[in-house]
Protein backbone atom coordinates (compact mmCIF):
# COMPACT_ATOMS: atom_id res chain seq x y z
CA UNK A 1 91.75 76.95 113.52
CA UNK A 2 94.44 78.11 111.25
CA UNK A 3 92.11 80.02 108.87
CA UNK A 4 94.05 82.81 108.81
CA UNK A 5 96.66 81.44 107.73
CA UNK A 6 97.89 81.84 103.98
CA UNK A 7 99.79 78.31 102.75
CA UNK A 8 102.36 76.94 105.04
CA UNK A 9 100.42 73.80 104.83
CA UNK A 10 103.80 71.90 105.97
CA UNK A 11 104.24 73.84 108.94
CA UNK A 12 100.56 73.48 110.06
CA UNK A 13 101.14 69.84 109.79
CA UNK A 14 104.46 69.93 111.98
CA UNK A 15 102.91 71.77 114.60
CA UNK A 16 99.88 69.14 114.67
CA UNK A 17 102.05 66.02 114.29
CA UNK A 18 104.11 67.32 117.61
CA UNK A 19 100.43 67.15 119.42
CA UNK A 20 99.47 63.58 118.16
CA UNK A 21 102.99 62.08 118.71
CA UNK A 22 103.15 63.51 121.86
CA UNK A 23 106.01 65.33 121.67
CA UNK A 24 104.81 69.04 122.44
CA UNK A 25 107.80 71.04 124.21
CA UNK A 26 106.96 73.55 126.51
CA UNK A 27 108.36 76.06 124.30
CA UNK A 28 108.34 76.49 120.74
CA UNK A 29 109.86 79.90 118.50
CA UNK A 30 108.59 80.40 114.99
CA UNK A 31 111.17 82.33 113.21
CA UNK A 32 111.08 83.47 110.11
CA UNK A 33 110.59 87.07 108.01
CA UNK A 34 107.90 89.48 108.17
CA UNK A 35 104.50 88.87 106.40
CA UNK A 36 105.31 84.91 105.96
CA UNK A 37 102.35 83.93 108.67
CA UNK A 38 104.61 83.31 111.94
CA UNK A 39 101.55 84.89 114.07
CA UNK A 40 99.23 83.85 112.68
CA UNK A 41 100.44 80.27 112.85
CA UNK A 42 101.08 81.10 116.93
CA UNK A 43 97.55 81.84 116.94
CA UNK A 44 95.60 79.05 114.98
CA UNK A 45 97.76 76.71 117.08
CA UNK A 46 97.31 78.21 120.46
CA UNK A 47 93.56 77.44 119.62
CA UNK A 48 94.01 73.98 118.57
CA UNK A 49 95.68 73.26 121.47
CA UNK A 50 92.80 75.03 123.90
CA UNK A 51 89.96 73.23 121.64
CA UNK A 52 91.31 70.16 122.16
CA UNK A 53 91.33 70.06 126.14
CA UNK A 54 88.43 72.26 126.91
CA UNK A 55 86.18 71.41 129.84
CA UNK A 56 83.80 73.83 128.19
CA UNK A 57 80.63 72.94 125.24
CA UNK A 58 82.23 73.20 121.89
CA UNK A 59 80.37 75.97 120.71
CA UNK A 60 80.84 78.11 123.83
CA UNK A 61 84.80 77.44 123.42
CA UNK A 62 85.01 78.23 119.83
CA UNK A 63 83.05 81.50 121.07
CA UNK A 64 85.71 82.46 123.07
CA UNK A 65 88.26 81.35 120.64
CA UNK A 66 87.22 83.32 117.79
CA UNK A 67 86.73 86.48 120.03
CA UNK A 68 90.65 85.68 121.05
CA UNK A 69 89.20 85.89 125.29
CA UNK A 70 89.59 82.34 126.01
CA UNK A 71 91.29 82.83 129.69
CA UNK A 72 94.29 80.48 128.87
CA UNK A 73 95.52 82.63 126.10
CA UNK A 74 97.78 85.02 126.93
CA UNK A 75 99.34 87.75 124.89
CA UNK A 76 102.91 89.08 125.31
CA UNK A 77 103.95 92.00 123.15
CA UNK A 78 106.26 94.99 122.73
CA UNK A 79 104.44 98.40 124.24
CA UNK A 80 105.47 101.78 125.06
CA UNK A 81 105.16 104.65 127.52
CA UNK A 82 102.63 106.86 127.55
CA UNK A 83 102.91 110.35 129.11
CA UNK A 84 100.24 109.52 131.08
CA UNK A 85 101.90 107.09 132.83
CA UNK A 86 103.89 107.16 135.95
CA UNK A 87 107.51 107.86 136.02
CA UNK A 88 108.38 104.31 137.93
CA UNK A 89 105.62 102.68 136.07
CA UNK A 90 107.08 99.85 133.87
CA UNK A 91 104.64 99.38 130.68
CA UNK A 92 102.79 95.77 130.33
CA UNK A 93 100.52 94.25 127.91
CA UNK A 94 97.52 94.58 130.00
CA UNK A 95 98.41 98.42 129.77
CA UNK A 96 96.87 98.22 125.84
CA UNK A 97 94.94 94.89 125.81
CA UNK A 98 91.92 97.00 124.49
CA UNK A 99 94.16 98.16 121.66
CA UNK A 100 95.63 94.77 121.14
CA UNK A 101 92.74 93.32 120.58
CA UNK A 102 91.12 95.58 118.13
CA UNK A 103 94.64 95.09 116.29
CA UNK A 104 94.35 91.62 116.13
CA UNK A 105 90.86 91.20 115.68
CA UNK A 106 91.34 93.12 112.13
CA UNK A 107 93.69 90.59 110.96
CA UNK A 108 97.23 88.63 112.24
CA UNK A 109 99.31 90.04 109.49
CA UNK A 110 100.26 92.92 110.98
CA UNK A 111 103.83 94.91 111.59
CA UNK A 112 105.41 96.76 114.31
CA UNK A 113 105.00 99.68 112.97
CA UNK A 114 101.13 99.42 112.58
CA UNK A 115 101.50 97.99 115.99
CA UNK A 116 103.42 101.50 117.27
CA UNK A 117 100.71 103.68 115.23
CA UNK A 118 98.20 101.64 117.41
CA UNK A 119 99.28 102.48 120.66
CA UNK A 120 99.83 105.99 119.45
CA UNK A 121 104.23 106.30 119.80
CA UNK A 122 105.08 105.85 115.85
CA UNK A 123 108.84 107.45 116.68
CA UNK A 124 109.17 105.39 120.00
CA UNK A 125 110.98 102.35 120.63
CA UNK A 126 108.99 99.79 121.36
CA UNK A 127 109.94 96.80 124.19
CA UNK A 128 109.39 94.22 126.64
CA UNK A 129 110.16 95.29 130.36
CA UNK A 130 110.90 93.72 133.25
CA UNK A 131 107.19 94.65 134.19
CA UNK A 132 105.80 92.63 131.56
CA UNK A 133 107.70 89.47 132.97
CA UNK A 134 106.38 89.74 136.47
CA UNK A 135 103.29 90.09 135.43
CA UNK A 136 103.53 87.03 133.26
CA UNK A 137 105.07 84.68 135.73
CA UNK A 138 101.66 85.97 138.65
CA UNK A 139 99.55 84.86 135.23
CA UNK A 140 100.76 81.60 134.29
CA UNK A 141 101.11 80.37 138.24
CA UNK A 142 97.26 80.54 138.64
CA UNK A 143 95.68 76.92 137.62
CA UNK A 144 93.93 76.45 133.75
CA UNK A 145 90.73 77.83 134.17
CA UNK A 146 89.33 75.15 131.81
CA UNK A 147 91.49 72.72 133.26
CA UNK A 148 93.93 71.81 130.42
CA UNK A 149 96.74 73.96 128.59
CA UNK A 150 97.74 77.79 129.49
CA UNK A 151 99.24 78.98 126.13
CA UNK A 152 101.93 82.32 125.98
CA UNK A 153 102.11 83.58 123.11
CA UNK A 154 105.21 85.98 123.17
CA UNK A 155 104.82 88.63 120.34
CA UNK A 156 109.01 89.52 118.68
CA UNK A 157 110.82 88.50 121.98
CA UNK A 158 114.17 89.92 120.21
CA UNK A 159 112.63 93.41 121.66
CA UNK A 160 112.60 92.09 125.48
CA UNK A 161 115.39 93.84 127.47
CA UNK A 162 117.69 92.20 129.54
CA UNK A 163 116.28 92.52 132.83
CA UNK A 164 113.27 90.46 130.98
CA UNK A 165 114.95 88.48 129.47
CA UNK A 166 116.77 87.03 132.26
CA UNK A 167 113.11 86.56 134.27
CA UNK A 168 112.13 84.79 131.04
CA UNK A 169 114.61 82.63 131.08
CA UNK A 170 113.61 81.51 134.63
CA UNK A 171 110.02 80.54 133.71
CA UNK A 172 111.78 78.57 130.85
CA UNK A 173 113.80 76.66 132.93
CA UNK A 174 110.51 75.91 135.63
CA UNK A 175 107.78 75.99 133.40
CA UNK A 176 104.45 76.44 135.45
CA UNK A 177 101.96 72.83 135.12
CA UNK A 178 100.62 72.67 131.28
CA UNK A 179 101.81 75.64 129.91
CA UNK A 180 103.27 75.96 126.09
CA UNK A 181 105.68 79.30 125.37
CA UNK A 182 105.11 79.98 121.97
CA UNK A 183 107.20 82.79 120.37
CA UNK A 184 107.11 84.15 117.37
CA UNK A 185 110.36 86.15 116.29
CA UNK A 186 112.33 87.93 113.15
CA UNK A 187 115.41 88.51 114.96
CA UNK A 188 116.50 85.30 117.11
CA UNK A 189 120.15 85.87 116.94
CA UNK A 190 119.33 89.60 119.03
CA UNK A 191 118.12 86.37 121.95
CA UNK A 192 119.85 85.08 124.62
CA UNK A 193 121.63 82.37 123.72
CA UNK A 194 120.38 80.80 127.14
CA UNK A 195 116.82 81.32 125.68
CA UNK A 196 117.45 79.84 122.06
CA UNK A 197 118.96 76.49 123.79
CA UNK A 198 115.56 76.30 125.70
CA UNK A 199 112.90 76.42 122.90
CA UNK A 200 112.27 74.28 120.16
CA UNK A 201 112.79 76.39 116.98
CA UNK A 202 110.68 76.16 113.61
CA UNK A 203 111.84 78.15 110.85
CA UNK A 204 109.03 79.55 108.81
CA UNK A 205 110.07 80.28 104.99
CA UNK A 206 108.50 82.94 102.79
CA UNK A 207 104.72 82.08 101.53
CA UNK A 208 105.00 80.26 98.12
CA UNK A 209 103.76 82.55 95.32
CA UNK A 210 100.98 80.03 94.49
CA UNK A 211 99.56 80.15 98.05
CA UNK A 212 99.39 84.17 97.84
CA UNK A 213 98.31 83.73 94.35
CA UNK A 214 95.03 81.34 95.36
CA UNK A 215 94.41 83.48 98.33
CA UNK A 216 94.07 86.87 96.21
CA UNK A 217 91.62 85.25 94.19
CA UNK A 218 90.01 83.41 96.96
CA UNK A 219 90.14 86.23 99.50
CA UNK A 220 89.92 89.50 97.46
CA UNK A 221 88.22 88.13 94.22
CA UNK A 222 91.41 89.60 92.08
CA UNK A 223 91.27 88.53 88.65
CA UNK A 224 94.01 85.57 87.55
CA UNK A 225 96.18 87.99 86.21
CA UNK A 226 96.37 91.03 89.15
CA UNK A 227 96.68 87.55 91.55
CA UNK A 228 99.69 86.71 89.58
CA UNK A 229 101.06 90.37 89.36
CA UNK A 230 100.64 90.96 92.81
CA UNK A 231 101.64 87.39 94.18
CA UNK A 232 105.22 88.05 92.56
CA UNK A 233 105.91 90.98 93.90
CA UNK A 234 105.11 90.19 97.34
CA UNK A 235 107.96 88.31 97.67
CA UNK A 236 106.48 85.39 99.92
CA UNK A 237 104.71 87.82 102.31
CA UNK A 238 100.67 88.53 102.60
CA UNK A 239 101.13 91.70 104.50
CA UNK A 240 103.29 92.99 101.36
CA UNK A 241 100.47 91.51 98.73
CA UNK A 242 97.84 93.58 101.43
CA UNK A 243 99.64 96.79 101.42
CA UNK A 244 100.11 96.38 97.40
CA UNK A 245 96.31 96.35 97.00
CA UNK A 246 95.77 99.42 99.15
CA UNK A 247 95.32 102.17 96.84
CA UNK A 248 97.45 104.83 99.59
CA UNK A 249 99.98 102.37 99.62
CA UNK A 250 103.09 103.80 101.29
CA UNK A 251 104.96 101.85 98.37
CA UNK A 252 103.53 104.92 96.47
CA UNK A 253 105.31 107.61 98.89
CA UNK A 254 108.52 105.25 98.54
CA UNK A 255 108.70 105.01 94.81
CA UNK A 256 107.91 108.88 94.92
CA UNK A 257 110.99 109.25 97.32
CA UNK A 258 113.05 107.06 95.58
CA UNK A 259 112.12 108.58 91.95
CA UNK A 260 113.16 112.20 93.71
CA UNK A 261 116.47 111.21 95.03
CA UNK A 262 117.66 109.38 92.11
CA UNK A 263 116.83 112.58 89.67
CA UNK A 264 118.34 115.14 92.23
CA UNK A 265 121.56 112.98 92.64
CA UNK A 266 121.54 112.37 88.72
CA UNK A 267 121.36 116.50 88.09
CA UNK A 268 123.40 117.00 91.25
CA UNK A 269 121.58 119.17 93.19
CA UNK A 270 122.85 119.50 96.39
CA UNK A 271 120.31 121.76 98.30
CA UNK A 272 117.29 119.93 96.86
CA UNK A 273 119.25 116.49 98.27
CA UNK A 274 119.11 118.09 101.34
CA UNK A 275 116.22 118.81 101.46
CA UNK A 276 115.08 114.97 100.67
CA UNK A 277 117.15 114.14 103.57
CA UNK A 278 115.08 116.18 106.45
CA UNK A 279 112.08 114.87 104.32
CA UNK A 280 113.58 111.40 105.25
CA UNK A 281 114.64 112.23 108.72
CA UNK A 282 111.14 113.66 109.71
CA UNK A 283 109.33 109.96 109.56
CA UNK A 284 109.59 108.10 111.95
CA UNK A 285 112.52 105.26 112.45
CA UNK A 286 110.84 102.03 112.08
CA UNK A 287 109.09 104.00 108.62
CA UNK A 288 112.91 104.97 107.65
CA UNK A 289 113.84 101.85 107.47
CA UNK A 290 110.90 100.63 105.19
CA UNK A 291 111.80 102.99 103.07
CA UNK A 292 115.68 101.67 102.82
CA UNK A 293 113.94 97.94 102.46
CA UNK A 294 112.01 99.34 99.43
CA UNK A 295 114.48 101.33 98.09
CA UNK A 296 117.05 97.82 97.96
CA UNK A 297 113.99 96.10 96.16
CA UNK A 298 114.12 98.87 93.69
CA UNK A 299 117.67 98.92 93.22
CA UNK A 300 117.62 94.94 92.44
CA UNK A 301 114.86 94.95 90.13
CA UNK A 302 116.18 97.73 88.17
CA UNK A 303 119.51 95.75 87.64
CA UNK A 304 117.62 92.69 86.69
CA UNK A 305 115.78 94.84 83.96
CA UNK A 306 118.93 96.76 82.69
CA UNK A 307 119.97 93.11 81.50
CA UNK A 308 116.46 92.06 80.55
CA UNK A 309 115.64 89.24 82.98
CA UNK A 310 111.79 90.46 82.79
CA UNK A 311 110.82 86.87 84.09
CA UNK A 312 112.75 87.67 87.07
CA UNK A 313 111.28 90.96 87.87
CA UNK A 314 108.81 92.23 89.97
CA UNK A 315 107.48 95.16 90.09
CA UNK A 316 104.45 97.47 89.70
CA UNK A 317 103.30 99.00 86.54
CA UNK A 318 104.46 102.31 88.12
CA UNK A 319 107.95 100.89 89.28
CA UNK A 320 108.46 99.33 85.79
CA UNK A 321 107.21 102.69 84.02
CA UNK A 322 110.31 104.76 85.32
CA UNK A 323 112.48 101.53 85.28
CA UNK A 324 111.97 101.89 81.25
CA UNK A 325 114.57 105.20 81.99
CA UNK A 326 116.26 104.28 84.86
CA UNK A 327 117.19 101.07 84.50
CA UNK A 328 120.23 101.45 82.33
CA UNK A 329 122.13 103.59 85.25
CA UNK A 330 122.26 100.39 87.23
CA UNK A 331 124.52 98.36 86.63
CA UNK A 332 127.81 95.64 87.68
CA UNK A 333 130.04 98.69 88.69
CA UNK A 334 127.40 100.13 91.87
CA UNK A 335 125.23 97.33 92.18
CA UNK A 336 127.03 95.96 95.06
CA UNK A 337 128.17 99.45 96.12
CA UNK A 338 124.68 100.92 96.25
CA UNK A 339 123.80 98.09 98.27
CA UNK A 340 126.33 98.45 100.87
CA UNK A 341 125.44 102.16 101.14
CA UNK A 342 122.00 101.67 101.78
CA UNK A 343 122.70 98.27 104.35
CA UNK A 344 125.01 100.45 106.35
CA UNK A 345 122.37 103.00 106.17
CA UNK A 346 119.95 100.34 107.89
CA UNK A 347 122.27 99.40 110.74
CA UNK A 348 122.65 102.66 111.13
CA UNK A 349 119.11 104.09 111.26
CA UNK A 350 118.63 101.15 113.78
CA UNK A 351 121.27 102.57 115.85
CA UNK A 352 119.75 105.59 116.50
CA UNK A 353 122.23 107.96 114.32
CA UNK A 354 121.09 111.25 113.35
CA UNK A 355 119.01 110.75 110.12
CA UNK A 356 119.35 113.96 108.54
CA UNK A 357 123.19 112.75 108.58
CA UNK A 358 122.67 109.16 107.42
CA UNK A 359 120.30 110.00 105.07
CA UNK A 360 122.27 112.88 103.33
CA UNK A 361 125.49 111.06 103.20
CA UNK A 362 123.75 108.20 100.98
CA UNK A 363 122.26 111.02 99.41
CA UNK A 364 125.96 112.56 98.31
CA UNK A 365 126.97 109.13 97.69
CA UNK A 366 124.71 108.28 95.05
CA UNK A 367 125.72 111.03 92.99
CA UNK A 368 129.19 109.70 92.37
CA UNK A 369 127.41 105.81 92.58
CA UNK A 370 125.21 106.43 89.58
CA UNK A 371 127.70 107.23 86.89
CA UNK A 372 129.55 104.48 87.41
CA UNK A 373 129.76 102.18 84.67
């Protein structure tokens, strides 16, 4: 049941072992970064534990299983709202469970942000709403269908707003008769703390490089040496190793953004940095702050090359191509500098602050950062 899922091998056994000692909580939170498998670890246990105490022939269950419309599996997930809907209308799963499911159905390694360009709102704010709750708790009081365990799975709870939350809470406190929370979240510390104290919390780490290694091999028939290329600069996630195979990778938009504003800050050219700014500020947020994720990758493995530590760098044949030039301008005077800039830059992208400002301000800044030696 967890054939989706790329190593993690210890964490597959935890999860198990909590089943045959029988010490399954009612609520469990998989936490851990993006791409490392946190989903689809959710997933390939929620079906273990629906397998297991099926009333149902085995084949007609795994039917169901595999299709992801077994009726004791229930999805909980970030959405948006659509013009088309109502002004009082709160927004609920069920709203884009036909969406949802092709999502999921291509694959459990996916992001937000392919999430948002799924439901069609790539600048919007997805969240949780209250709606979403009381619609969860009229779910989950209705008896097993099968007879055995009802399973939540509660897709990046961190996004659930407070009225939500709170409701949440409430069914954590009173669980309904053999049901199993489990949720799978980046951000825990953006949780209530009521909430944290109620689940039991399994920290996912990054894939090991082996695991991504076998599976590019295994999976996309890459030759030994690609697999090894690719499996290093993933940095323990599959969805990075993914995207690095796809030949539009956005990493290819990113290194062409971060190419451009590193030779207009280097010849000073303060329109054409402007310009990169409202070419910035056009995307979309969640997009934005890819971008400023890359761009910190780039920065670090540029510094590791300037003093040589090949074995310690990962990058791209492209990445390392301009790196051959570029490398030298970073260095121990704006390492940590640069890094700041670009951090605040995050925060304050996530904030909602005007992007054409943020993202000309680190644009000015870097023009003093890079001759600093």
């Amino acid at each position: 049941m967890f054939e989706q899922v790329i190593g993690q091998q210890d964490i597959q056994q935890r999860l198990m072992q909590l089943v045959s000692e029988g010490r399954l909580p009612h609520a469990l939170m998989l936490c851990g970064p993006q791409g490392c498998g946190k989903k689809a670890l959710a997933i390939g246990f929620a079906k273990e534990l629906l397998k297991a105490n099926s009333k149902l022939p085995t084949a007609n269950c795994q039917a169901m299983l595999d299709k992801l419309e077994h009726p004791d599996l229930h999805f909980t997930y970030p959405t948006i709202k659509l013009p088309s809907m109502g002004a009082d209308h709160k927004p609920v799963s069920d709203d884009f469970a036909a969406q949802w499911h092709d999502m999921i159905m291509g694959g459990y390694y996916f992001t937000m942000t392919d999430w948002l360009e799924q439901m069609g709102g790539e600048n919007q704010q997805a969240i949780i709403t209250a709606g979403e709750s009381d619609a969860l708790i009229r779910k989950l009081s209705l008896k097993s269908s099968q007879g055995g365990y009802k399973v939540c799975i509660i897709w990046l709870p961190e996004r659930m707003n407070i009225e939500c939350a709170n409701k949440i809470l409430k069914l954590l406190e009173e669980p309904p008769s053999q049901t199993v929370f489990i949720m799978v979240c980046e951000e825990p510390e953006k949780l209530l703390d009521t909430i944290r104290s109620r689940v039991q919390r399994i920290d996912v780490k990054r894939i090991d490089t082996d695991s991504i290694c076998q599976a590019l091999k295994e999976k996309r028939g890459l030759s030994d040496d690609m697999a090894q290329r690719i499996s290093r600069m993933a940095n323990g996630s599959w969805r990075q190793a993914m995207e690095l195979l796809t030949a539009d990778s956005e990493n290819e938009l990113f290194l062409d953004l971060f190419q451009a504003l590193m030779r207009l800050a280097y010849q000073r050219k303060v329109k054409e940095l402007k310009q990169w700014s409202e070419q910035l500020a056009s995307m979309g947020r969640e997009r934005q702050k890819r971008f400023l994720t890359y761009f910190l990758r780039l920065i670090r493995e540029n510094f590791m090359y300037n003093f040589q530590q090949g074995d310690l760098c990962y990058m791209s044949q492209r990445e390392e191509e301009f790196a051959k030039n570029f490398a030298r301008f970073i260095n121990e005077a704006n390492i940590l500098p640069i890094t700041e800039l670009v951090d605040r830059a995050i925060r304050d992208i996530g904030q909602n602050a005007n992007a054409k400002i943020v993202f000309f301000d680190m644009a000015l800044q870097m023009i003093v950062l890079l001759i600093q030696k």
